[in-house]
Structures are given as C-alpha cells and as structure tokens.
N, C-alpha and C. Protein backbone atom coordinates (compact mmCIF):
# COMPACT_ATOMS: atom_id res chain seq x y z
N UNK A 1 0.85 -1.20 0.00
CA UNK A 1 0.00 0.00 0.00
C UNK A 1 0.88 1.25 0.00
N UNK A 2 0.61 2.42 -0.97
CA UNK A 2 1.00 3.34 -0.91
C UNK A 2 0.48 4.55 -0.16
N UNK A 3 1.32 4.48 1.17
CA UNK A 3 0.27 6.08 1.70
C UNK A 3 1.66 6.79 2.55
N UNK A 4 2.84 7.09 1.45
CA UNK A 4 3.96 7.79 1.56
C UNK A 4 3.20 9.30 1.59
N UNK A 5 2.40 9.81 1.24
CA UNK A 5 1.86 11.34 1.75
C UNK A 5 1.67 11.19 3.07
N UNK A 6 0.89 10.18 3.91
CA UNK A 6 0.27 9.77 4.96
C UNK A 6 1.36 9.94 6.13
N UNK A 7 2.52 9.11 5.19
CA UNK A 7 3.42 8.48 6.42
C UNK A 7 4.52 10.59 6.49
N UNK A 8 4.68 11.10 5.33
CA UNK A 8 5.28 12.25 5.75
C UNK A 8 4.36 13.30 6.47
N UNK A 9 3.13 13.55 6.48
CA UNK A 9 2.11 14.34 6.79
C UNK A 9 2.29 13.62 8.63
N UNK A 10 2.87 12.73 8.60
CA UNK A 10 2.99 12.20 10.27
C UNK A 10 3.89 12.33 11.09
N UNK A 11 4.78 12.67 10.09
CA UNK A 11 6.44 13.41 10.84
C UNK A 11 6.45 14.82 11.38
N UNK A 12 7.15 15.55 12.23
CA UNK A 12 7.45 16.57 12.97
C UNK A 12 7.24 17.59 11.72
N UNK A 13 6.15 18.75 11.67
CA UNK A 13 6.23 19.63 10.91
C UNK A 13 7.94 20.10 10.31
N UNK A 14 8.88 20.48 10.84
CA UNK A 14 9.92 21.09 10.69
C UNK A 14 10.62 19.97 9.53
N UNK A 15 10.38 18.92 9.57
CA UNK A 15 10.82 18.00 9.01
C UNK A 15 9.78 17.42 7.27
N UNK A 16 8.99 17.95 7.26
CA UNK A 16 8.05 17.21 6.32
C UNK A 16 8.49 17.82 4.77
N UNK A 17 8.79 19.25 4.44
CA UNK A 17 9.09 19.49 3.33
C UNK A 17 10.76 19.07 2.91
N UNK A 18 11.50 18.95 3.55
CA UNK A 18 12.51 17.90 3.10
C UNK A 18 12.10 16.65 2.79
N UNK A 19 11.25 15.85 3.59
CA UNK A 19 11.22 14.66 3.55
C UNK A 19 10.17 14.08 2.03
N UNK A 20 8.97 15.26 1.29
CA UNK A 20 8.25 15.53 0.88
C UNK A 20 9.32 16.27 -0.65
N UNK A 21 10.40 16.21 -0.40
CA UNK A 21 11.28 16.97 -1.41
C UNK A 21 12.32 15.48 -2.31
N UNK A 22 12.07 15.19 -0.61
CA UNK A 22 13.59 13.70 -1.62
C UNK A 22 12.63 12.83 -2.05
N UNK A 23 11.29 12.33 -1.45
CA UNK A 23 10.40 11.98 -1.62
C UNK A 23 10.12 11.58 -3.51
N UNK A 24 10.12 13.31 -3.36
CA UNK A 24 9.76 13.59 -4.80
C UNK A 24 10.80 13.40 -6.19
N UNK A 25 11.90 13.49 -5.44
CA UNK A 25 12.85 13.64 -6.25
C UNK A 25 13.13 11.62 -6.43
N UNK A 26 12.93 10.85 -5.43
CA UNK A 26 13.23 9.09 -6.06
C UNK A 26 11.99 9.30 -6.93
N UNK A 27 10.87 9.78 -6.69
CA UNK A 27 9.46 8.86 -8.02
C UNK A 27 10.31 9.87 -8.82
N UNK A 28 10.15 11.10 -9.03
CA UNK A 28 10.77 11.71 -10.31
C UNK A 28 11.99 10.88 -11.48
N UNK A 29 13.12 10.82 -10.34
CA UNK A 29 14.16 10.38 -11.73
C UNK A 29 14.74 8.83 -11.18
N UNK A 30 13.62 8.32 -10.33
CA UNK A 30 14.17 6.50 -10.88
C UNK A 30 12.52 6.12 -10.90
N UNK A 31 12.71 5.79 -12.33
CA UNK A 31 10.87 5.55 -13.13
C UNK A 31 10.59 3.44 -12.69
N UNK A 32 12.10 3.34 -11.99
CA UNK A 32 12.22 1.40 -11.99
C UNK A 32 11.14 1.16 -10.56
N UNK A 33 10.71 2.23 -9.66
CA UNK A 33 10.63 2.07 -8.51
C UNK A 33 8.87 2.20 -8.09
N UNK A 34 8.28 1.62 -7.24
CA UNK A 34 7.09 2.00 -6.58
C UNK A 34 7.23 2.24 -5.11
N UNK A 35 6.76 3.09 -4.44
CA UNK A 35 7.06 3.16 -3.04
C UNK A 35 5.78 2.23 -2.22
N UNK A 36 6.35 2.13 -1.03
CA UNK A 36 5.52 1.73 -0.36
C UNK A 36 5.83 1.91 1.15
N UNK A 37 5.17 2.11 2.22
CA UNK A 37 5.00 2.33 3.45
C UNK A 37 5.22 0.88 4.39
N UNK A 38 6.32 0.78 5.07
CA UNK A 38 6.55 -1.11 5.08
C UNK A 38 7.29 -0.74 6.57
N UNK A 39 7.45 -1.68 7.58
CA UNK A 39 8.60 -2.00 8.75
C UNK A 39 9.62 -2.47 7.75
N UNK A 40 10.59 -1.53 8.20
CA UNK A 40 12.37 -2.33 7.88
C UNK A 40 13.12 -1.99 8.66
N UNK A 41 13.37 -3.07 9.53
CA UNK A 41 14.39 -2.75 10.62
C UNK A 41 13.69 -2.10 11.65
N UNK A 42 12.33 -2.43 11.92
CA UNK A 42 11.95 -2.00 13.34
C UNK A 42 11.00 -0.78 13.19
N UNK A 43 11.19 -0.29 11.95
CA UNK A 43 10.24 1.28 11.73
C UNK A 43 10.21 1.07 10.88
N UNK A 44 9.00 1.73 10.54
CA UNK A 44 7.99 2.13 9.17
C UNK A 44 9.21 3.36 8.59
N UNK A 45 8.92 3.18 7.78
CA UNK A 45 9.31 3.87 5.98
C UNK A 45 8.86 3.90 4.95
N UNK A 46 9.37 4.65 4.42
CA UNK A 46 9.11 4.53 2.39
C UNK A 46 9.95 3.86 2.19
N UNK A 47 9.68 2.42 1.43
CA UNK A 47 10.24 1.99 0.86
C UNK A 47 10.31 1.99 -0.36
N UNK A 48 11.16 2.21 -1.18
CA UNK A 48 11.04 2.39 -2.91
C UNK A 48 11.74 0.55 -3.39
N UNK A 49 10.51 0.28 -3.63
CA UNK A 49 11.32 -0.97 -4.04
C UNK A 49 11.23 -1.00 -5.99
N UNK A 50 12.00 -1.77 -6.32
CA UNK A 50 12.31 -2.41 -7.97
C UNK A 50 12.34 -3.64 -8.06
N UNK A 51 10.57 -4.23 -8.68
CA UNK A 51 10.46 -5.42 -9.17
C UNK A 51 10.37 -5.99 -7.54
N UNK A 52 9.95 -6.05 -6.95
CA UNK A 52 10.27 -6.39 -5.17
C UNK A 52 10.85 -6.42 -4.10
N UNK A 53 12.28 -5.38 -4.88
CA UNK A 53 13.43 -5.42 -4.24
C UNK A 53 13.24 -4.31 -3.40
N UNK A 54 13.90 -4.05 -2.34
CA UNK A 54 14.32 -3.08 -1.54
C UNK A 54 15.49 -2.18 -2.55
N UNK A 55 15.31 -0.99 -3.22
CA UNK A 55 15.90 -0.37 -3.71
C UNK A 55 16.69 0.98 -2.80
N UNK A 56 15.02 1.77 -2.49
CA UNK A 56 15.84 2.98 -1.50
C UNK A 56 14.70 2.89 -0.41
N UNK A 57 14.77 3.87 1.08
CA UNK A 57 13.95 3.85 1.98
C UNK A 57 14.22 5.33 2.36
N UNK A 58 13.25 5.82 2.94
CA UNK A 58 13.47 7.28 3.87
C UNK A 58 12.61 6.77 4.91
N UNK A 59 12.93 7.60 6.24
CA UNK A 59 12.79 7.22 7.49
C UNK A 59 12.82 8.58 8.48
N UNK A 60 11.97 8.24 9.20
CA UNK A 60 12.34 9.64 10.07
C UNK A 60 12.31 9.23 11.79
N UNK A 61 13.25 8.39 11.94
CA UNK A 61 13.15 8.73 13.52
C UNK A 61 13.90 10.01 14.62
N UNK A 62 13.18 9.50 16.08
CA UNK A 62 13.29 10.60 17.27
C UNK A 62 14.55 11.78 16.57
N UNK A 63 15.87 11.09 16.59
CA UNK A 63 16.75 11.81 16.44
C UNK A 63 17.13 13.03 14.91
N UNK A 64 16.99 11.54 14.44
CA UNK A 64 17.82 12.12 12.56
C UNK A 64 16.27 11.46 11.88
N UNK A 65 16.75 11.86 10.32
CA UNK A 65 16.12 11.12 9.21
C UNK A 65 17.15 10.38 8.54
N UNK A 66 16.85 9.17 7.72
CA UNK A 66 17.61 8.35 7.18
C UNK A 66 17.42 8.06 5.65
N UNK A 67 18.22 8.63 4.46
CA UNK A 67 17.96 8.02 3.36
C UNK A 67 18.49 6.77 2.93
N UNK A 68 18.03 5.89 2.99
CA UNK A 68 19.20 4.26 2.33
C UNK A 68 18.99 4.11 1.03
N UNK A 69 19.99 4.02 0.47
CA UNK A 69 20.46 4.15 -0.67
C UNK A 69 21.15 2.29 -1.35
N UNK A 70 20.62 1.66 -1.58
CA UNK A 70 21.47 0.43 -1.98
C UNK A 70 22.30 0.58 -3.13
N UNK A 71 21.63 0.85 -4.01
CA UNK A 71 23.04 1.40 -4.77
C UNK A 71 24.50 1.67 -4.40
N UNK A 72 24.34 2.62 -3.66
CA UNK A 72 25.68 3.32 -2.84
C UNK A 72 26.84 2.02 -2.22
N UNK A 73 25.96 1.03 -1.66
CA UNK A 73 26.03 -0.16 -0.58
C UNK A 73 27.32 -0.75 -1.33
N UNK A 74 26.57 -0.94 -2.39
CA UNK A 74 27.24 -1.90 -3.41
C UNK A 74 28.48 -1.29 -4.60
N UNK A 75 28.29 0.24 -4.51
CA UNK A 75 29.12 0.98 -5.66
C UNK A 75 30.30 1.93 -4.73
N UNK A 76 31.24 1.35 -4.20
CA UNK A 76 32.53 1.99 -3.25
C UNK A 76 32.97 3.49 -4.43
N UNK A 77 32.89 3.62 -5.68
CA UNK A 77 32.84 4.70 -6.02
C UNK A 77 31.55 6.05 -5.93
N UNK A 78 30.83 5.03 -6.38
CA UNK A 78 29.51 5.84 -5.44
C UNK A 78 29.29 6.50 -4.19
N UNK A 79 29.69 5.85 -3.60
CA UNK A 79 29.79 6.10 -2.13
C UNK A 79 30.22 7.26 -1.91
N UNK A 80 31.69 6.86 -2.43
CA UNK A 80 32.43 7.82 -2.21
C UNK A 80 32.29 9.49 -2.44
N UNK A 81 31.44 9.25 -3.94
CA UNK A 81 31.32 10.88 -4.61
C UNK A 81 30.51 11.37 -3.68
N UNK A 82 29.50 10.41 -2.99
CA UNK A 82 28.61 11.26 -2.54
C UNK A 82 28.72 11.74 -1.15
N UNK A 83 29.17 10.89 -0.65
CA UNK A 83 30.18 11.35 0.59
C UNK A 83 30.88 12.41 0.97
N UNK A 84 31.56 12.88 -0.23
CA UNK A 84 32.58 14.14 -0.78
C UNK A 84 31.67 14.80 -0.85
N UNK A 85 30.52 14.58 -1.85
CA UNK A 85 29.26 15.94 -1.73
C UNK A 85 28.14 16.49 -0.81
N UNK A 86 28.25 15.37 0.10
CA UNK A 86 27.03 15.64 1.55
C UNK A 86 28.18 15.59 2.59
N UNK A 87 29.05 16.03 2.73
CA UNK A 87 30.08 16.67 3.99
C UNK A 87 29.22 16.31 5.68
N UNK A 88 28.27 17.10 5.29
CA UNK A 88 27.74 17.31 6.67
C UNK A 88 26.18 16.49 6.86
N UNK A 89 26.64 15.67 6.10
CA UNK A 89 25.68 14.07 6.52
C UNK A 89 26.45 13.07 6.86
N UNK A 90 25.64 11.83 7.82
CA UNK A 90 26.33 11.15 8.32
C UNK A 90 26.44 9.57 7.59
N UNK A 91 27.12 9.40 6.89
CA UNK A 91 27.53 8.20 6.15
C UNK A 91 27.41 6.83 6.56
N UNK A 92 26.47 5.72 6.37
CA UNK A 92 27.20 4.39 6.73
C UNK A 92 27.29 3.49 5.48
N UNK A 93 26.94 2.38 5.28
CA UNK A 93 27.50 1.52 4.43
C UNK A 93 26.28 2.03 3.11
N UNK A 94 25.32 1.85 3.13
CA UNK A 94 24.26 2.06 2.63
C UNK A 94 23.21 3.32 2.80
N UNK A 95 23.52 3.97 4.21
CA UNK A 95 22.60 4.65 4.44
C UNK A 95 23.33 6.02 4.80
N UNK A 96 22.53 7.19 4.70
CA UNK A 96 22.77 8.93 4.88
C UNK A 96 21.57 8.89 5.61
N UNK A 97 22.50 9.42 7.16
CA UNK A 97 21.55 10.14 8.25
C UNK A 97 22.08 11.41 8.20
N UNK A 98 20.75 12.25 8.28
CA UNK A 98 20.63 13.59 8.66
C UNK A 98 19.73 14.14 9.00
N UNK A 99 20.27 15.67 9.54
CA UNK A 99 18.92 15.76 10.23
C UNK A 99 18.51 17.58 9.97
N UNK A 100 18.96 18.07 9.05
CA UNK A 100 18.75 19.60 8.45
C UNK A 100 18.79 19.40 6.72
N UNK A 101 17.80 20.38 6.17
CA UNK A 101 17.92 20.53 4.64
C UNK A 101 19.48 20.99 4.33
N UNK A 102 20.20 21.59 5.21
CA UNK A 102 21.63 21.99 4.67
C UNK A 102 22.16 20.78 4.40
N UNK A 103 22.03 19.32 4.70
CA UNK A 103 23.01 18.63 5.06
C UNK A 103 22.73 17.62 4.10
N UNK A 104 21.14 17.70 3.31
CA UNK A 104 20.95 17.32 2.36
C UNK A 104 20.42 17.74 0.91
N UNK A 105 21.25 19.04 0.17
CA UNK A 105 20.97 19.21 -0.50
C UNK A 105 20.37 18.89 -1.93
N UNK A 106 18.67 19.35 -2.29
CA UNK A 106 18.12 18.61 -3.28
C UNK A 106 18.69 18.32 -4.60
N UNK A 107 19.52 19.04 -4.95
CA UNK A 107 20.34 19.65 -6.29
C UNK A 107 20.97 18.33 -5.85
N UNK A 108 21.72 17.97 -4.77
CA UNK A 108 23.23 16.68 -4.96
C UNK A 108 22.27 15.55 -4.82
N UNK A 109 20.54 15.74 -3.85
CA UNK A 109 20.26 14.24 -3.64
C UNK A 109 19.72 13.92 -5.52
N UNK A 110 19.25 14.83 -6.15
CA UNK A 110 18.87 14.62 -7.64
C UNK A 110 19.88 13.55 -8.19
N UNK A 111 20.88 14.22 -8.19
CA UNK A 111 22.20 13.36 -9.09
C UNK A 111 22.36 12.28 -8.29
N UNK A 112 22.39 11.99 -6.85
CA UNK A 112 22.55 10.62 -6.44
C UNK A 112 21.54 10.20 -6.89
N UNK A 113 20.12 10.45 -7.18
CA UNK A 113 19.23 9.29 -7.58
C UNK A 113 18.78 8.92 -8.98
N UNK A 114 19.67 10.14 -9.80
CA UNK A 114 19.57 9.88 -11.29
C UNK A 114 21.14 8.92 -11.36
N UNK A 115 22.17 9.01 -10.46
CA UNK A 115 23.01 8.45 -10.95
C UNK A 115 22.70 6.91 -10.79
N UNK A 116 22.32 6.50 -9.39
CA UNK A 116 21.63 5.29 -8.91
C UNK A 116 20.57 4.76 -9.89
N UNK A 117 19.53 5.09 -10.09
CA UNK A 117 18.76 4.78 -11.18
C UNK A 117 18.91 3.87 -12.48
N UNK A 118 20.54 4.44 -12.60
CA UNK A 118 20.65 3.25 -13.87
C UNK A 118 20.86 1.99 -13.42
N UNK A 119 21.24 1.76 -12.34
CA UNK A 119 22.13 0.60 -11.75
C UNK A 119 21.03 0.05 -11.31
N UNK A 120 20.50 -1.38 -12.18
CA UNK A 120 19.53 -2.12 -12.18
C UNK A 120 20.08 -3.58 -10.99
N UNK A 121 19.62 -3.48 -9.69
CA UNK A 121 20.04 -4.45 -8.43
C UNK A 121 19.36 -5.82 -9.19
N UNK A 122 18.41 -5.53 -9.59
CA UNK A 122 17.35 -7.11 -9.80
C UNK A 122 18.75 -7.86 -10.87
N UNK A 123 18.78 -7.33 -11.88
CA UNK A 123 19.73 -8.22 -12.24
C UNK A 123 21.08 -8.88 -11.83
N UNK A 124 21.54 -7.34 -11.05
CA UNK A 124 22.75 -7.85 -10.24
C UNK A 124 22.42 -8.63 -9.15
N UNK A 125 21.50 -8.71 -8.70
CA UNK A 125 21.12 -10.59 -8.21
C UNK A 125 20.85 -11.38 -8.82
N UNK A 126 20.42 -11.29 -10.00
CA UNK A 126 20.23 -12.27 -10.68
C UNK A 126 21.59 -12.91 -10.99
N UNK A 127 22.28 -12.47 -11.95
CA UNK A 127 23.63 -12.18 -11.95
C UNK A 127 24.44 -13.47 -11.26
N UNK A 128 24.56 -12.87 -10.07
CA UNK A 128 25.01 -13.30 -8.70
C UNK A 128 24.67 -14.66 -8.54
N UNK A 129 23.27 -14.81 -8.83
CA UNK A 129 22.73 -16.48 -8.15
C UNK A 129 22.95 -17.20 -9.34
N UNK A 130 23.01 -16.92 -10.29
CA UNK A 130 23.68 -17.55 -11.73
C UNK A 130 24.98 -17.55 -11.72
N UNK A 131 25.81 -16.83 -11.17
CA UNK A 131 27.26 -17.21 -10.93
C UNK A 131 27.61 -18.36 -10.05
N UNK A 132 26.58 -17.78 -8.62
CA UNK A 132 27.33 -19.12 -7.81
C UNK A 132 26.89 -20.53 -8.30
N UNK A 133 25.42 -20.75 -8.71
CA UNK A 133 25.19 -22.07 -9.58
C UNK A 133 26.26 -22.84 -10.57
N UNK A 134 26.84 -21.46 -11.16
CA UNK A 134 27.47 -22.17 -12.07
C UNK A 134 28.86 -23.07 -11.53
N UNK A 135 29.13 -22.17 -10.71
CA UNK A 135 30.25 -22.68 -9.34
C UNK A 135 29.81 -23.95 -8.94
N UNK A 136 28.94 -23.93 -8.12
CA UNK A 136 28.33 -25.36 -7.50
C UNK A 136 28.19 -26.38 -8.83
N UNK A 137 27.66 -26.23 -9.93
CA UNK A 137 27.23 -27.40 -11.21
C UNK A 137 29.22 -27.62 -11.01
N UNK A 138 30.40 -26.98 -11.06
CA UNK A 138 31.90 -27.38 -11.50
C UNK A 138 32.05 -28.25 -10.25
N UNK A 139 32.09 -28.14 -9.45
CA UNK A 139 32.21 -29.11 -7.97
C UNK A 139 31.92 -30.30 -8.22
C-alpha cells in the first residue's frame, strides 16, 4: 500500500518538506521504482522498491532522518562521490543520516538518484545467483 503522503504528513512539521522533497525527487528520476510504506528494521518507511526489491527507503526517527540508498552499498565509487558531496551528513555503508535541509541538498540528492537509477540491483542478483550455480554445477 501506498500512503507515503500519509506516512510524511505524520512526521514533525519542521521536518516534512525535506522529507516531501527527496520523496519527490526518487518517483521523479528512478521511473524502476514503486514506493511503499513497510517495517524495515523496526520502523515504518518509504520503501522504494524495484520489481520487489528493496531499492531505497526514507525514514524519520526521534533523532535524525535516514535516506538508504542500496546502490551506494554496493558501488565503493559511489559512495564515495557522494560522501565528498554531503560533507555534513552522516555516512554508513548504505545509508545517509541527517537531520537539516543543509546537510541534504536537493540539487546533490537529484544526481545521487539519477546516478543510482541506472544501476539495475534485480539483475545484479540475478547475476550473482547464476554465478554461484554455475560454481556449485563445476564441484
């Protein structure tokens, strides 16, 4: 079920037009994705999934908000650029916590999600489970 208006219209006023901005900006420029309102990891989110996958999530708990990014997870150059370009966000493997519009500017989150966008995960699992098969059939 989609009720990503629902779930930002429920967050701390001060917080809703950022969240209502990146929001806009994953349906805008990755067309692979549907969101949906789901528990991951203990709290509700947007989840943007592709084909069923967990693609991206936004999150807003007590402290920070959280964008997860899988793409990023998996692309150590990725990471990196964007890392260099959100300074004053807080980085982990997959995911950007923050907790001010300075720290996530819409202009840099655009290009992380047009750059992400091309990078199709469903196949790179697919990929993946067709590699190790082929491994296991040589054994």
């Amino acid at each position: 079920m989609n009720n990503s208006a629902a779930y930002i219209a429920s967050q701390p006023a001060e917080r809703q037009q950022l969240l209502t901005g990146i929001a806009r900006l994953i349906i805008e420029h990755d067309k692979t994705i549907t969101p949906v309102v789901e528990p991951m990891m203990g709290k509700e989110m947007i989840i943007y999934k592709d084909r069923g996958m967990m693609k991206y999530a936004l999150a807003s708990v007590t402290n920070y908000m959280s964008l997860h990014v899988l793409p990023i997870y998996g692309s150590p150059v990725l990471h990196a650029k964007y890392k260099a370009l959100l300074p004053q966000a807080s980085f982990q493997k997959g995911c950007i916590n923050f907790s001010t519009a300075a720290e996530m500017p819409l202009e840099v989150i655009k290009q992380l999600i047009t750059d992400c966008a091309k990078i199709d995960l469903v196949k790179i699992r697919e990929d993946q489970l067709a590699e190790r098969k082929q491994k296991a059939k040589k054994k």
